[in-house]
Protein backbone atom coordinates (compact mmCIF):
# COMPACT_ATOMS: atom_id res chain seq x y z
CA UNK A 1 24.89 113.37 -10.52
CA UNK A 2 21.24 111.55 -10.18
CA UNK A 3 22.08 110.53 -13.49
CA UNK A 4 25.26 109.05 -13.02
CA UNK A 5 23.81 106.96 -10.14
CA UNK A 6 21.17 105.43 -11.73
CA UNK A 7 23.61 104.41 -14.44
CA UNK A 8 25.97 102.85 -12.17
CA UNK A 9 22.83 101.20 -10.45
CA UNK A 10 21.99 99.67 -14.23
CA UNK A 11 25.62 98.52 -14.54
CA UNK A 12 25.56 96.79 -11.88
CA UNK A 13 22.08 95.26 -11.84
CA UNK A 14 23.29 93.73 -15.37
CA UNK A 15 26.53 92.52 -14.15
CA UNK A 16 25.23 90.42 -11.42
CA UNK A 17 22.45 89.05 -13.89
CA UNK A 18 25.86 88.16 -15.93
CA UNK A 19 27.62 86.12 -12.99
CA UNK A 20 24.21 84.52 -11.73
CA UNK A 21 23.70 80.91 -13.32
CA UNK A 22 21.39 80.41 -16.19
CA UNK A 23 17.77 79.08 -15.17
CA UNK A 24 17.75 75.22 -16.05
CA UNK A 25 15.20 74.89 -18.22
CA UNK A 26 15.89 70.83 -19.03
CA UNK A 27 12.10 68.53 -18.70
CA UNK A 28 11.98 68.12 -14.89
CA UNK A 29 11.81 63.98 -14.31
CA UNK A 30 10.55 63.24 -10.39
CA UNK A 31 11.32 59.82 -8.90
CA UNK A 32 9.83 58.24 -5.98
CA UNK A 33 12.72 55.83 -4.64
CA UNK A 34 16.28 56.29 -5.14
CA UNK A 35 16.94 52.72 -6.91
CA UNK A 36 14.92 53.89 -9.86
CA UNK A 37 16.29 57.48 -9.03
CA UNK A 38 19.86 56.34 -10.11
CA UNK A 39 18.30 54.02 -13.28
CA UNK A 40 16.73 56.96 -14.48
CA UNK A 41 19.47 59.34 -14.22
CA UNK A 42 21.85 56.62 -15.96
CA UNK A 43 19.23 56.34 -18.70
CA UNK A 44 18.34 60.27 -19.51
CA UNK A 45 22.13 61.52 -18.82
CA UNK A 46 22.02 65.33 -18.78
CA UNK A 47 18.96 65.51 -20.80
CA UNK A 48 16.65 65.88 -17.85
CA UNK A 49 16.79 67.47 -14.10
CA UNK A 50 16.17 64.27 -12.10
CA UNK A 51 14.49 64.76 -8.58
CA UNK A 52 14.84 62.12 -6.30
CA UNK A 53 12.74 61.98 -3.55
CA UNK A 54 13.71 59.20 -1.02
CA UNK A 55 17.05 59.86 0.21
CA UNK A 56 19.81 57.68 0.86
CA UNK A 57 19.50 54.75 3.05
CA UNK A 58 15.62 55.69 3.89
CA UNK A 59 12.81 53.00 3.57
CA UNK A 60 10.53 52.95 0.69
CA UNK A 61 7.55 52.07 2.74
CA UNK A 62 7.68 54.79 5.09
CA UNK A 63 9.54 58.01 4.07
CA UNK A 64 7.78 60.89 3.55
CA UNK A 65 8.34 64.36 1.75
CA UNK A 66 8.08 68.09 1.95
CA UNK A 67 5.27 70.37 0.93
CA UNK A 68 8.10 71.98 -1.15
CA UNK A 69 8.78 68.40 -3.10
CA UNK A 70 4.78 67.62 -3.13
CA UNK A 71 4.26 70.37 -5.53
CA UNK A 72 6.91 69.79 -7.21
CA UNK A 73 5.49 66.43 -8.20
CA UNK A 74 2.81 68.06 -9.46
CA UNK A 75 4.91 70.01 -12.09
CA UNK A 76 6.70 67.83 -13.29
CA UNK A 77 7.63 66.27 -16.94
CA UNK A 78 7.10 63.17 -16.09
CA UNK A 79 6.70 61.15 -12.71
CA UNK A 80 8.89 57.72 -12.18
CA UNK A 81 7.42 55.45 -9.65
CA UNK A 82 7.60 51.84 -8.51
CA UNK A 83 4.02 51.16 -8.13
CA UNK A 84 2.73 47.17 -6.94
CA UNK A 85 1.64 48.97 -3.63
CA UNK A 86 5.74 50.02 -2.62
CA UNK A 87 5.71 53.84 -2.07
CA UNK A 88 3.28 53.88 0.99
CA UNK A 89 4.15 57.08 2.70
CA UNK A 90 4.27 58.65 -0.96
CA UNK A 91 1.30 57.32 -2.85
CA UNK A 92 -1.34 60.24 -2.26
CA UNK A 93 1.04 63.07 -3.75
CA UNK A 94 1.50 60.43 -6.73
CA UNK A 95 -2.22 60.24 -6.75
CA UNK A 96 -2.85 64.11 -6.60
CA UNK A 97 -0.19 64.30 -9.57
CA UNK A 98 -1.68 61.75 -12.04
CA UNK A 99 -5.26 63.55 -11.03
CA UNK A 100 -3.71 66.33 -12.53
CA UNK A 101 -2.56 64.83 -15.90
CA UNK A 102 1.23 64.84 -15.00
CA UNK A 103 2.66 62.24 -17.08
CA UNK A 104 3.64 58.89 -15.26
CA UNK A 105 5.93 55.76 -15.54
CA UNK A 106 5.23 53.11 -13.33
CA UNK A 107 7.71 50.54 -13.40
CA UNK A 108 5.52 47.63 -12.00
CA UNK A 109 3.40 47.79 -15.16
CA UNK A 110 6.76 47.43 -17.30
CA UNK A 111 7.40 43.47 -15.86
CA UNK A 112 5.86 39.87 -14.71
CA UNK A 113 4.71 40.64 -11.31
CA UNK A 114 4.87 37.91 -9.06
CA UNK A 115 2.84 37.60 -5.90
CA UNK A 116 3.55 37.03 -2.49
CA UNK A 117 3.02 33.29 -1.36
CA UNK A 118 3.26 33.61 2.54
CA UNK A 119 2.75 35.87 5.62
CA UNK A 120 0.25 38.49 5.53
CA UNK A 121 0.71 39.36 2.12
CA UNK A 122 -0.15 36.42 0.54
CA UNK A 123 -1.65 37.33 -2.46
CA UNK A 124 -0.63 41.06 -3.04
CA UNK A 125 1.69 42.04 -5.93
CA UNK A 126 5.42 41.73 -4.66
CA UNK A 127 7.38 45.02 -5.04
CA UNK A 128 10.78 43.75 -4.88
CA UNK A 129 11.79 43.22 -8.55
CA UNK A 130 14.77 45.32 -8.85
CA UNK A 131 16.74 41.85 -7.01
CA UNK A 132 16.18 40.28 -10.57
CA UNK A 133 18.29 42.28 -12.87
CA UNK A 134 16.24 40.70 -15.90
CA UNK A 135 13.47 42.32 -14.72
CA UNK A 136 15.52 45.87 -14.42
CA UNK A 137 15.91 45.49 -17.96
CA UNK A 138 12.42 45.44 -18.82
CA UNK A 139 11.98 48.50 -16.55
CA UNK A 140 14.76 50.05 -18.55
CA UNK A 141 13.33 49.56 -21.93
CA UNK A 142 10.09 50.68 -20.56
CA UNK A 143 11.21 53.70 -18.81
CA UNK A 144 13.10 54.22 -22.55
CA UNK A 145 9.97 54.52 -23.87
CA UNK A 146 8.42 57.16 -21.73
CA UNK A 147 11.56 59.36 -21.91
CA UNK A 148 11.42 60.01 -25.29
CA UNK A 149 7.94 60.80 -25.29
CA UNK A 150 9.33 64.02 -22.83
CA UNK A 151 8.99 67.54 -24.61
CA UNK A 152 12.75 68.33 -25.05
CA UNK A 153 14.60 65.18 -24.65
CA UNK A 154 16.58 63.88 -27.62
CA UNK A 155 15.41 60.66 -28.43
CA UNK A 156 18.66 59.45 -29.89
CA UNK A 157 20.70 60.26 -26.43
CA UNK A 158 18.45 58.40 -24.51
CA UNK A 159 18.00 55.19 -26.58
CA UNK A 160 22.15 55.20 -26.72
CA UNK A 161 21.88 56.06 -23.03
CA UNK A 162 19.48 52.93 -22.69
CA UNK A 163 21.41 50.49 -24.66
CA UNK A 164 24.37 51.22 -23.18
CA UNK A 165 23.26 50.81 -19.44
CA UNK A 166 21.14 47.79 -20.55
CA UNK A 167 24.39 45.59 -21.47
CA UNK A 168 25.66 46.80 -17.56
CA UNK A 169 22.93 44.99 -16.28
CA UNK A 170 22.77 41.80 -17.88
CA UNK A 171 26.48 41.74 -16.93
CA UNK A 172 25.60 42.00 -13.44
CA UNK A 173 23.08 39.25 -14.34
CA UNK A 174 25.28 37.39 -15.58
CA UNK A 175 27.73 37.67 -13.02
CA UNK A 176 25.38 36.82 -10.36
CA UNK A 177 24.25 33.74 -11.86
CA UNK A 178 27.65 32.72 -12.12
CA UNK A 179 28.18 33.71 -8.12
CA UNK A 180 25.54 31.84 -7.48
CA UNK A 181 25.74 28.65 -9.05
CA UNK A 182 28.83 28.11 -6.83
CA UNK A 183 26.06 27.89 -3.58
CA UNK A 184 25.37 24.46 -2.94
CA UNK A 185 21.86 22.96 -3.74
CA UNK A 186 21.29 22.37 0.41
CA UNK A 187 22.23 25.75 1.22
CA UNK A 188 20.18 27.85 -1.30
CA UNK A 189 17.66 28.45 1.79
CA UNK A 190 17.27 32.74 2.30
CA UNK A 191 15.58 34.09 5.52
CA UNK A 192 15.27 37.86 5.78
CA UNK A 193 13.53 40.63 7.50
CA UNK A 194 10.91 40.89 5.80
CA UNK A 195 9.72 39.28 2.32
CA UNK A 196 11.97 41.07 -0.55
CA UNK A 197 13.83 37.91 -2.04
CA UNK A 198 10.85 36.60 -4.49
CA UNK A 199 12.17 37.64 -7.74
CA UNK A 200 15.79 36.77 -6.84
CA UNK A 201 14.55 33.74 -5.61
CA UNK A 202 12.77 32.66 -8.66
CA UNK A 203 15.21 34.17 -11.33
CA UNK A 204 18.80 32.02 -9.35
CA UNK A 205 16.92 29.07 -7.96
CA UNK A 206 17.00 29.98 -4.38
CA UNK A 207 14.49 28.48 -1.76
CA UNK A 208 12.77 31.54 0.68
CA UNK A 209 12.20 29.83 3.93
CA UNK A 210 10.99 32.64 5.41
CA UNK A 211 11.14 36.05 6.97
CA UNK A 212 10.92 37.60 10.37
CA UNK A 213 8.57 39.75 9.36
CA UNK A 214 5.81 37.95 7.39
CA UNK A 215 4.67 40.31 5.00
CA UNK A 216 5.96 42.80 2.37
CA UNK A 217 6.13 45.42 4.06
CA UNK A 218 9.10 46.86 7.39
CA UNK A 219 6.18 48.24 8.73
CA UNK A 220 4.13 45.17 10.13
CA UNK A 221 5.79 43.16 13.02
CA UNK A 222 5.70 39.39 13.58
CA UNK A 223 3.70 37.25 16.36
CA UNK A 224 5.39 34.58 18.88
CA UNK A 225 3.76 32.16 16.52
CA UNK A 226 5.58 33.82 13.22
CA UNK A 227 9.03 33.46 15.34
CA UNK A 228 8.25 30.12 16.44
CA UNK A 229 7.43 28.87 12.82
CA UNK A 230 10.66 30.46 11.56
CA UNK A 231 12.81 28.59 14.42
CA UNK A 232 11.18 25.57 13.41
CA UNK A 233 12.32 26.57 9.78
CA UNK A 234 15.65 27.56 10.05
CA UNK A 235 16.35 24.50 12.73
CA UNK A 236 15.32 21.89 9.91
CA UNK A 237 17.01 23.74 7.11
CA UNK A 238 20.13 24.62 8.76
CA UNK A 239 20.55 27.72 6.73
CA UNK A 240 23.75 29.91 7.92
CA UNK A 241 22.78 32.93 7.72
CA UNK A 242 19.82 35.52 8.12
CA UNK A 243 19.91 38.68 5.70
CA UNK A 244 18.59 41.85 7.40
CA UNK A 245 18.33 45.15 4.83
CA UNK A 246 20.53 48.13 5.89
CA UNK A 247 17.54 50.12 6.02
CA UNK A 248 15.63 48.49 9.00
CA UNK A 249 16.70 47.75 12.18
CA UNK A 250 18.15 44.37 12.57
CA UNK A 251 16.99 43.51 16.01
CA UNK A 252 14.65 41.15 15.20
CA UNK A 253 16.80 38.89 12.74
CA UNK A 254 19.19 38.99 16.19
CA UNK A 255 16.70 37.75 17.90
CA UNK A 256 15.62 35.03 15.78
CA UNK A 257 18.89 33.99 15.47
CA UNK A 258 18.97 33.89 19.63
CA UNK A 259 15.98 31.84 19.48
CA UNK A 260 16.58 29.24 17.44
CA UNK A 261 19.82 27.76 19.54
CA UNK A 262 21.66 27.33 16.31
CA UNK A 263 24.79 29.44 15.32
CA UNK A 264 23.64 31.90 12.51
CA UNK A 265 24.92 34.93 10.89
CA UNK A 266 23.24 38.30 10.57
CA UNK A 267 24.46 39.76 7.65
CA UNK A 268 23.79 43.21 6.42
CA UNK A 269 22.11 43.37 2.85
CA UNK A 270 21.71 46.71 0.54
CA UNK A 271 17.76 45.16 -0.73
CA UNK A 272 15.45 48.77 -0.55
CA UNK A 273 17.88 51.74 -0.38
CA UNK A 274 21.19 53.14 -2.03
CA UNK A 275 23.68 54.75 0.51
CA UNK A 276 24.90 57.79 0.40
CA UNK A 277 28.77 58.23 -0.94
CA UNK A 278 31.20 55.78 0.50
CA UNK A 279 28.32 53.86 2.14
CA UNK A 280 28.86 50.69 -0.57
CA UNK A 281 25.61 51.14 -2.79
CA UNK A 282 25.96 54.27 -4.37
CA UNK A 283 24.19 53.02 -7.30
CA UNK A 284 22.04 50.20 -8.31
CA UNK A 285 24.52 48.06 -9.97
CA UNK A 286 26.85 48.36 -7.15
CA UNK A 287 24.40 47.42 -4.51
CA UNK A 288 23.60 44.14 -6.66
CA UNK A 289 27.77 43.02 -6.64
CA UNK A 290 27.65 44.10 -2.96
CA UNK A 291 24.28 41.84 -2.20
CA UNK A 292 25.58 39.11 -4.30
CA UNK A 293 28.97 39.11 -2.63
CA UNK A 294 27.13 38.77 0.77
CA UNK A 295 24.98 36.43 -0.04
CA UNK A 296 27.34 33.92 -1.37
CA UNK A 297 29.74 34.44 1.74
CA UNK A 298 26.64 33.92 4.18
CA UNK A 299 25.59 30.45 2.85
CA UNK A 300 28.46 28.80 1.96
């Protein structure tokens, strides 16, 4: 009877190890912010588990994660970040990991960096350069590169996987210079939030006039002189519209808008986070056609 029982115990012991999934055992890839979340995912297809740590609609500057996901980073394959000073809330754990010899990718050293030219800082490497898809495309042949280097990763899936996603963006490129080209000279003027429209700026010949926060970062504020300087601004270059991100509040682009006595349009942008499903920037690519869309509506 004893016997019988232990049998039936074995039985069944194996036939719930049957139904339970299989362990993933795929090269664990961590990324800090979900733009570059989504790039690497389209790049490594189902050759990698991709962890991606800022969620939907968060800001890059400020979110912060679990002890769970901390040690996590730690374990990991390989570690995707942005770099240039972005990942605020995030950059001790990416610290702690590189300390540790986890591999890393930094997408900041894959491009031309520009520099910020105004506000507080003036000076500082400018984070921003997923709004120039050219730029995306070196961080796509970079991030290529480290990828195959991964114990367990094809290297012929992800270089198709590369190519392939490579020719998407330079046809959002190329449909956004052809968007934008439509924007008369005069009204190629962009104040935002905060200062995020450098590279776009430089790579569609558009004019930054300013932003209501004068710095890189959502997490400084402006001065009565910073507001005054931008009424002064957006009174002489009668731009139509100020660009907030969807991730920050937009209460101060209001209020500039208030202040200056002129009529002027606060229109949502997708510049630092993806949404979640249904929220119009699912992915990268989609947020630049939504952004691009926007832009041209709101100046001309």
């Amino acid at each position: 009877m004893r016997t019988r029982a232990v049998l039936a115990a074995v039985v069944l012991a194996s036939g719930l190890t049957a139904c339970s999934a299989p362990a993933d055992d795929r090269p664990l890839v961590v990324v800090s912010t979900n733009i570059l979340g989504d790039v690497v995912e389209e790049v490594a297809g189902d050759e990698v588990r991709v962890l991606t740590l800022m969620r939907p609609d968060a800001d890059p500057h400020s979110f912060e994660i679990s002890a769970q996901e901390a040690a996590r980073v730690r374990s990991a394959d390989l570690v995707v970040s942005n770099g240039l000073g972005l990942e605020e809330g995030l950059q001790q754990h990416l610290d702690a990991a590189a300390a540790e010899g986890v591999p890393g990718f930094v997408a900041g050293d894959a491009i031309e960096v520009l520099d910020y030219t105004a506000g507080d800082a003036s000076g500082a490497p400018d984070p921003h350069f997923w709004t120039d898809p050219a730029r995306m495309v070196d961080v796509v042949e970079g991030l290529e590169d480290a990828l195959v280097e991964v114990d367990g990763v094809d290297p012929a899936a992800v270089r198709r996987q590369a190519a392939a996603y490579v020719d998407q963006v330079e046809d959002v490129d190329a449909e956004m210079t052809t968007a934008f080209a439509a924007i008369p000279e005069e009204r190629r003027a962009l104040v935002t939030n905060h200062h995020v429209f450098g590279y776009l700026a430089q790579r569609y010949d558009f004019e930054v006039v300013g932003a209501v926060i004068p710095g890189g970062t959502t997490l400084a504020a402006p001065s009565a002189s910073d507001l005054a300087d931008l009424v002064q601004a957006v009174d002489e270059t009668g731009v139509g519209a100020i660009f907030a991100e969807s991730s920050a509040p937009d209460d101060l682009a209001r209020a500039l808008a208030d202040e200056a006595g002129v009529e002027v349009d606060v229109v949502g942008l997708y510049t630092e986070s993806l949404t979640g499903p249904g929220g119009g920037a699912e992915d990268y690519l989609s947020m630049m056609r939504a952004n691009t869309a926007r832009i041209g509506e709101g100046l001309s």
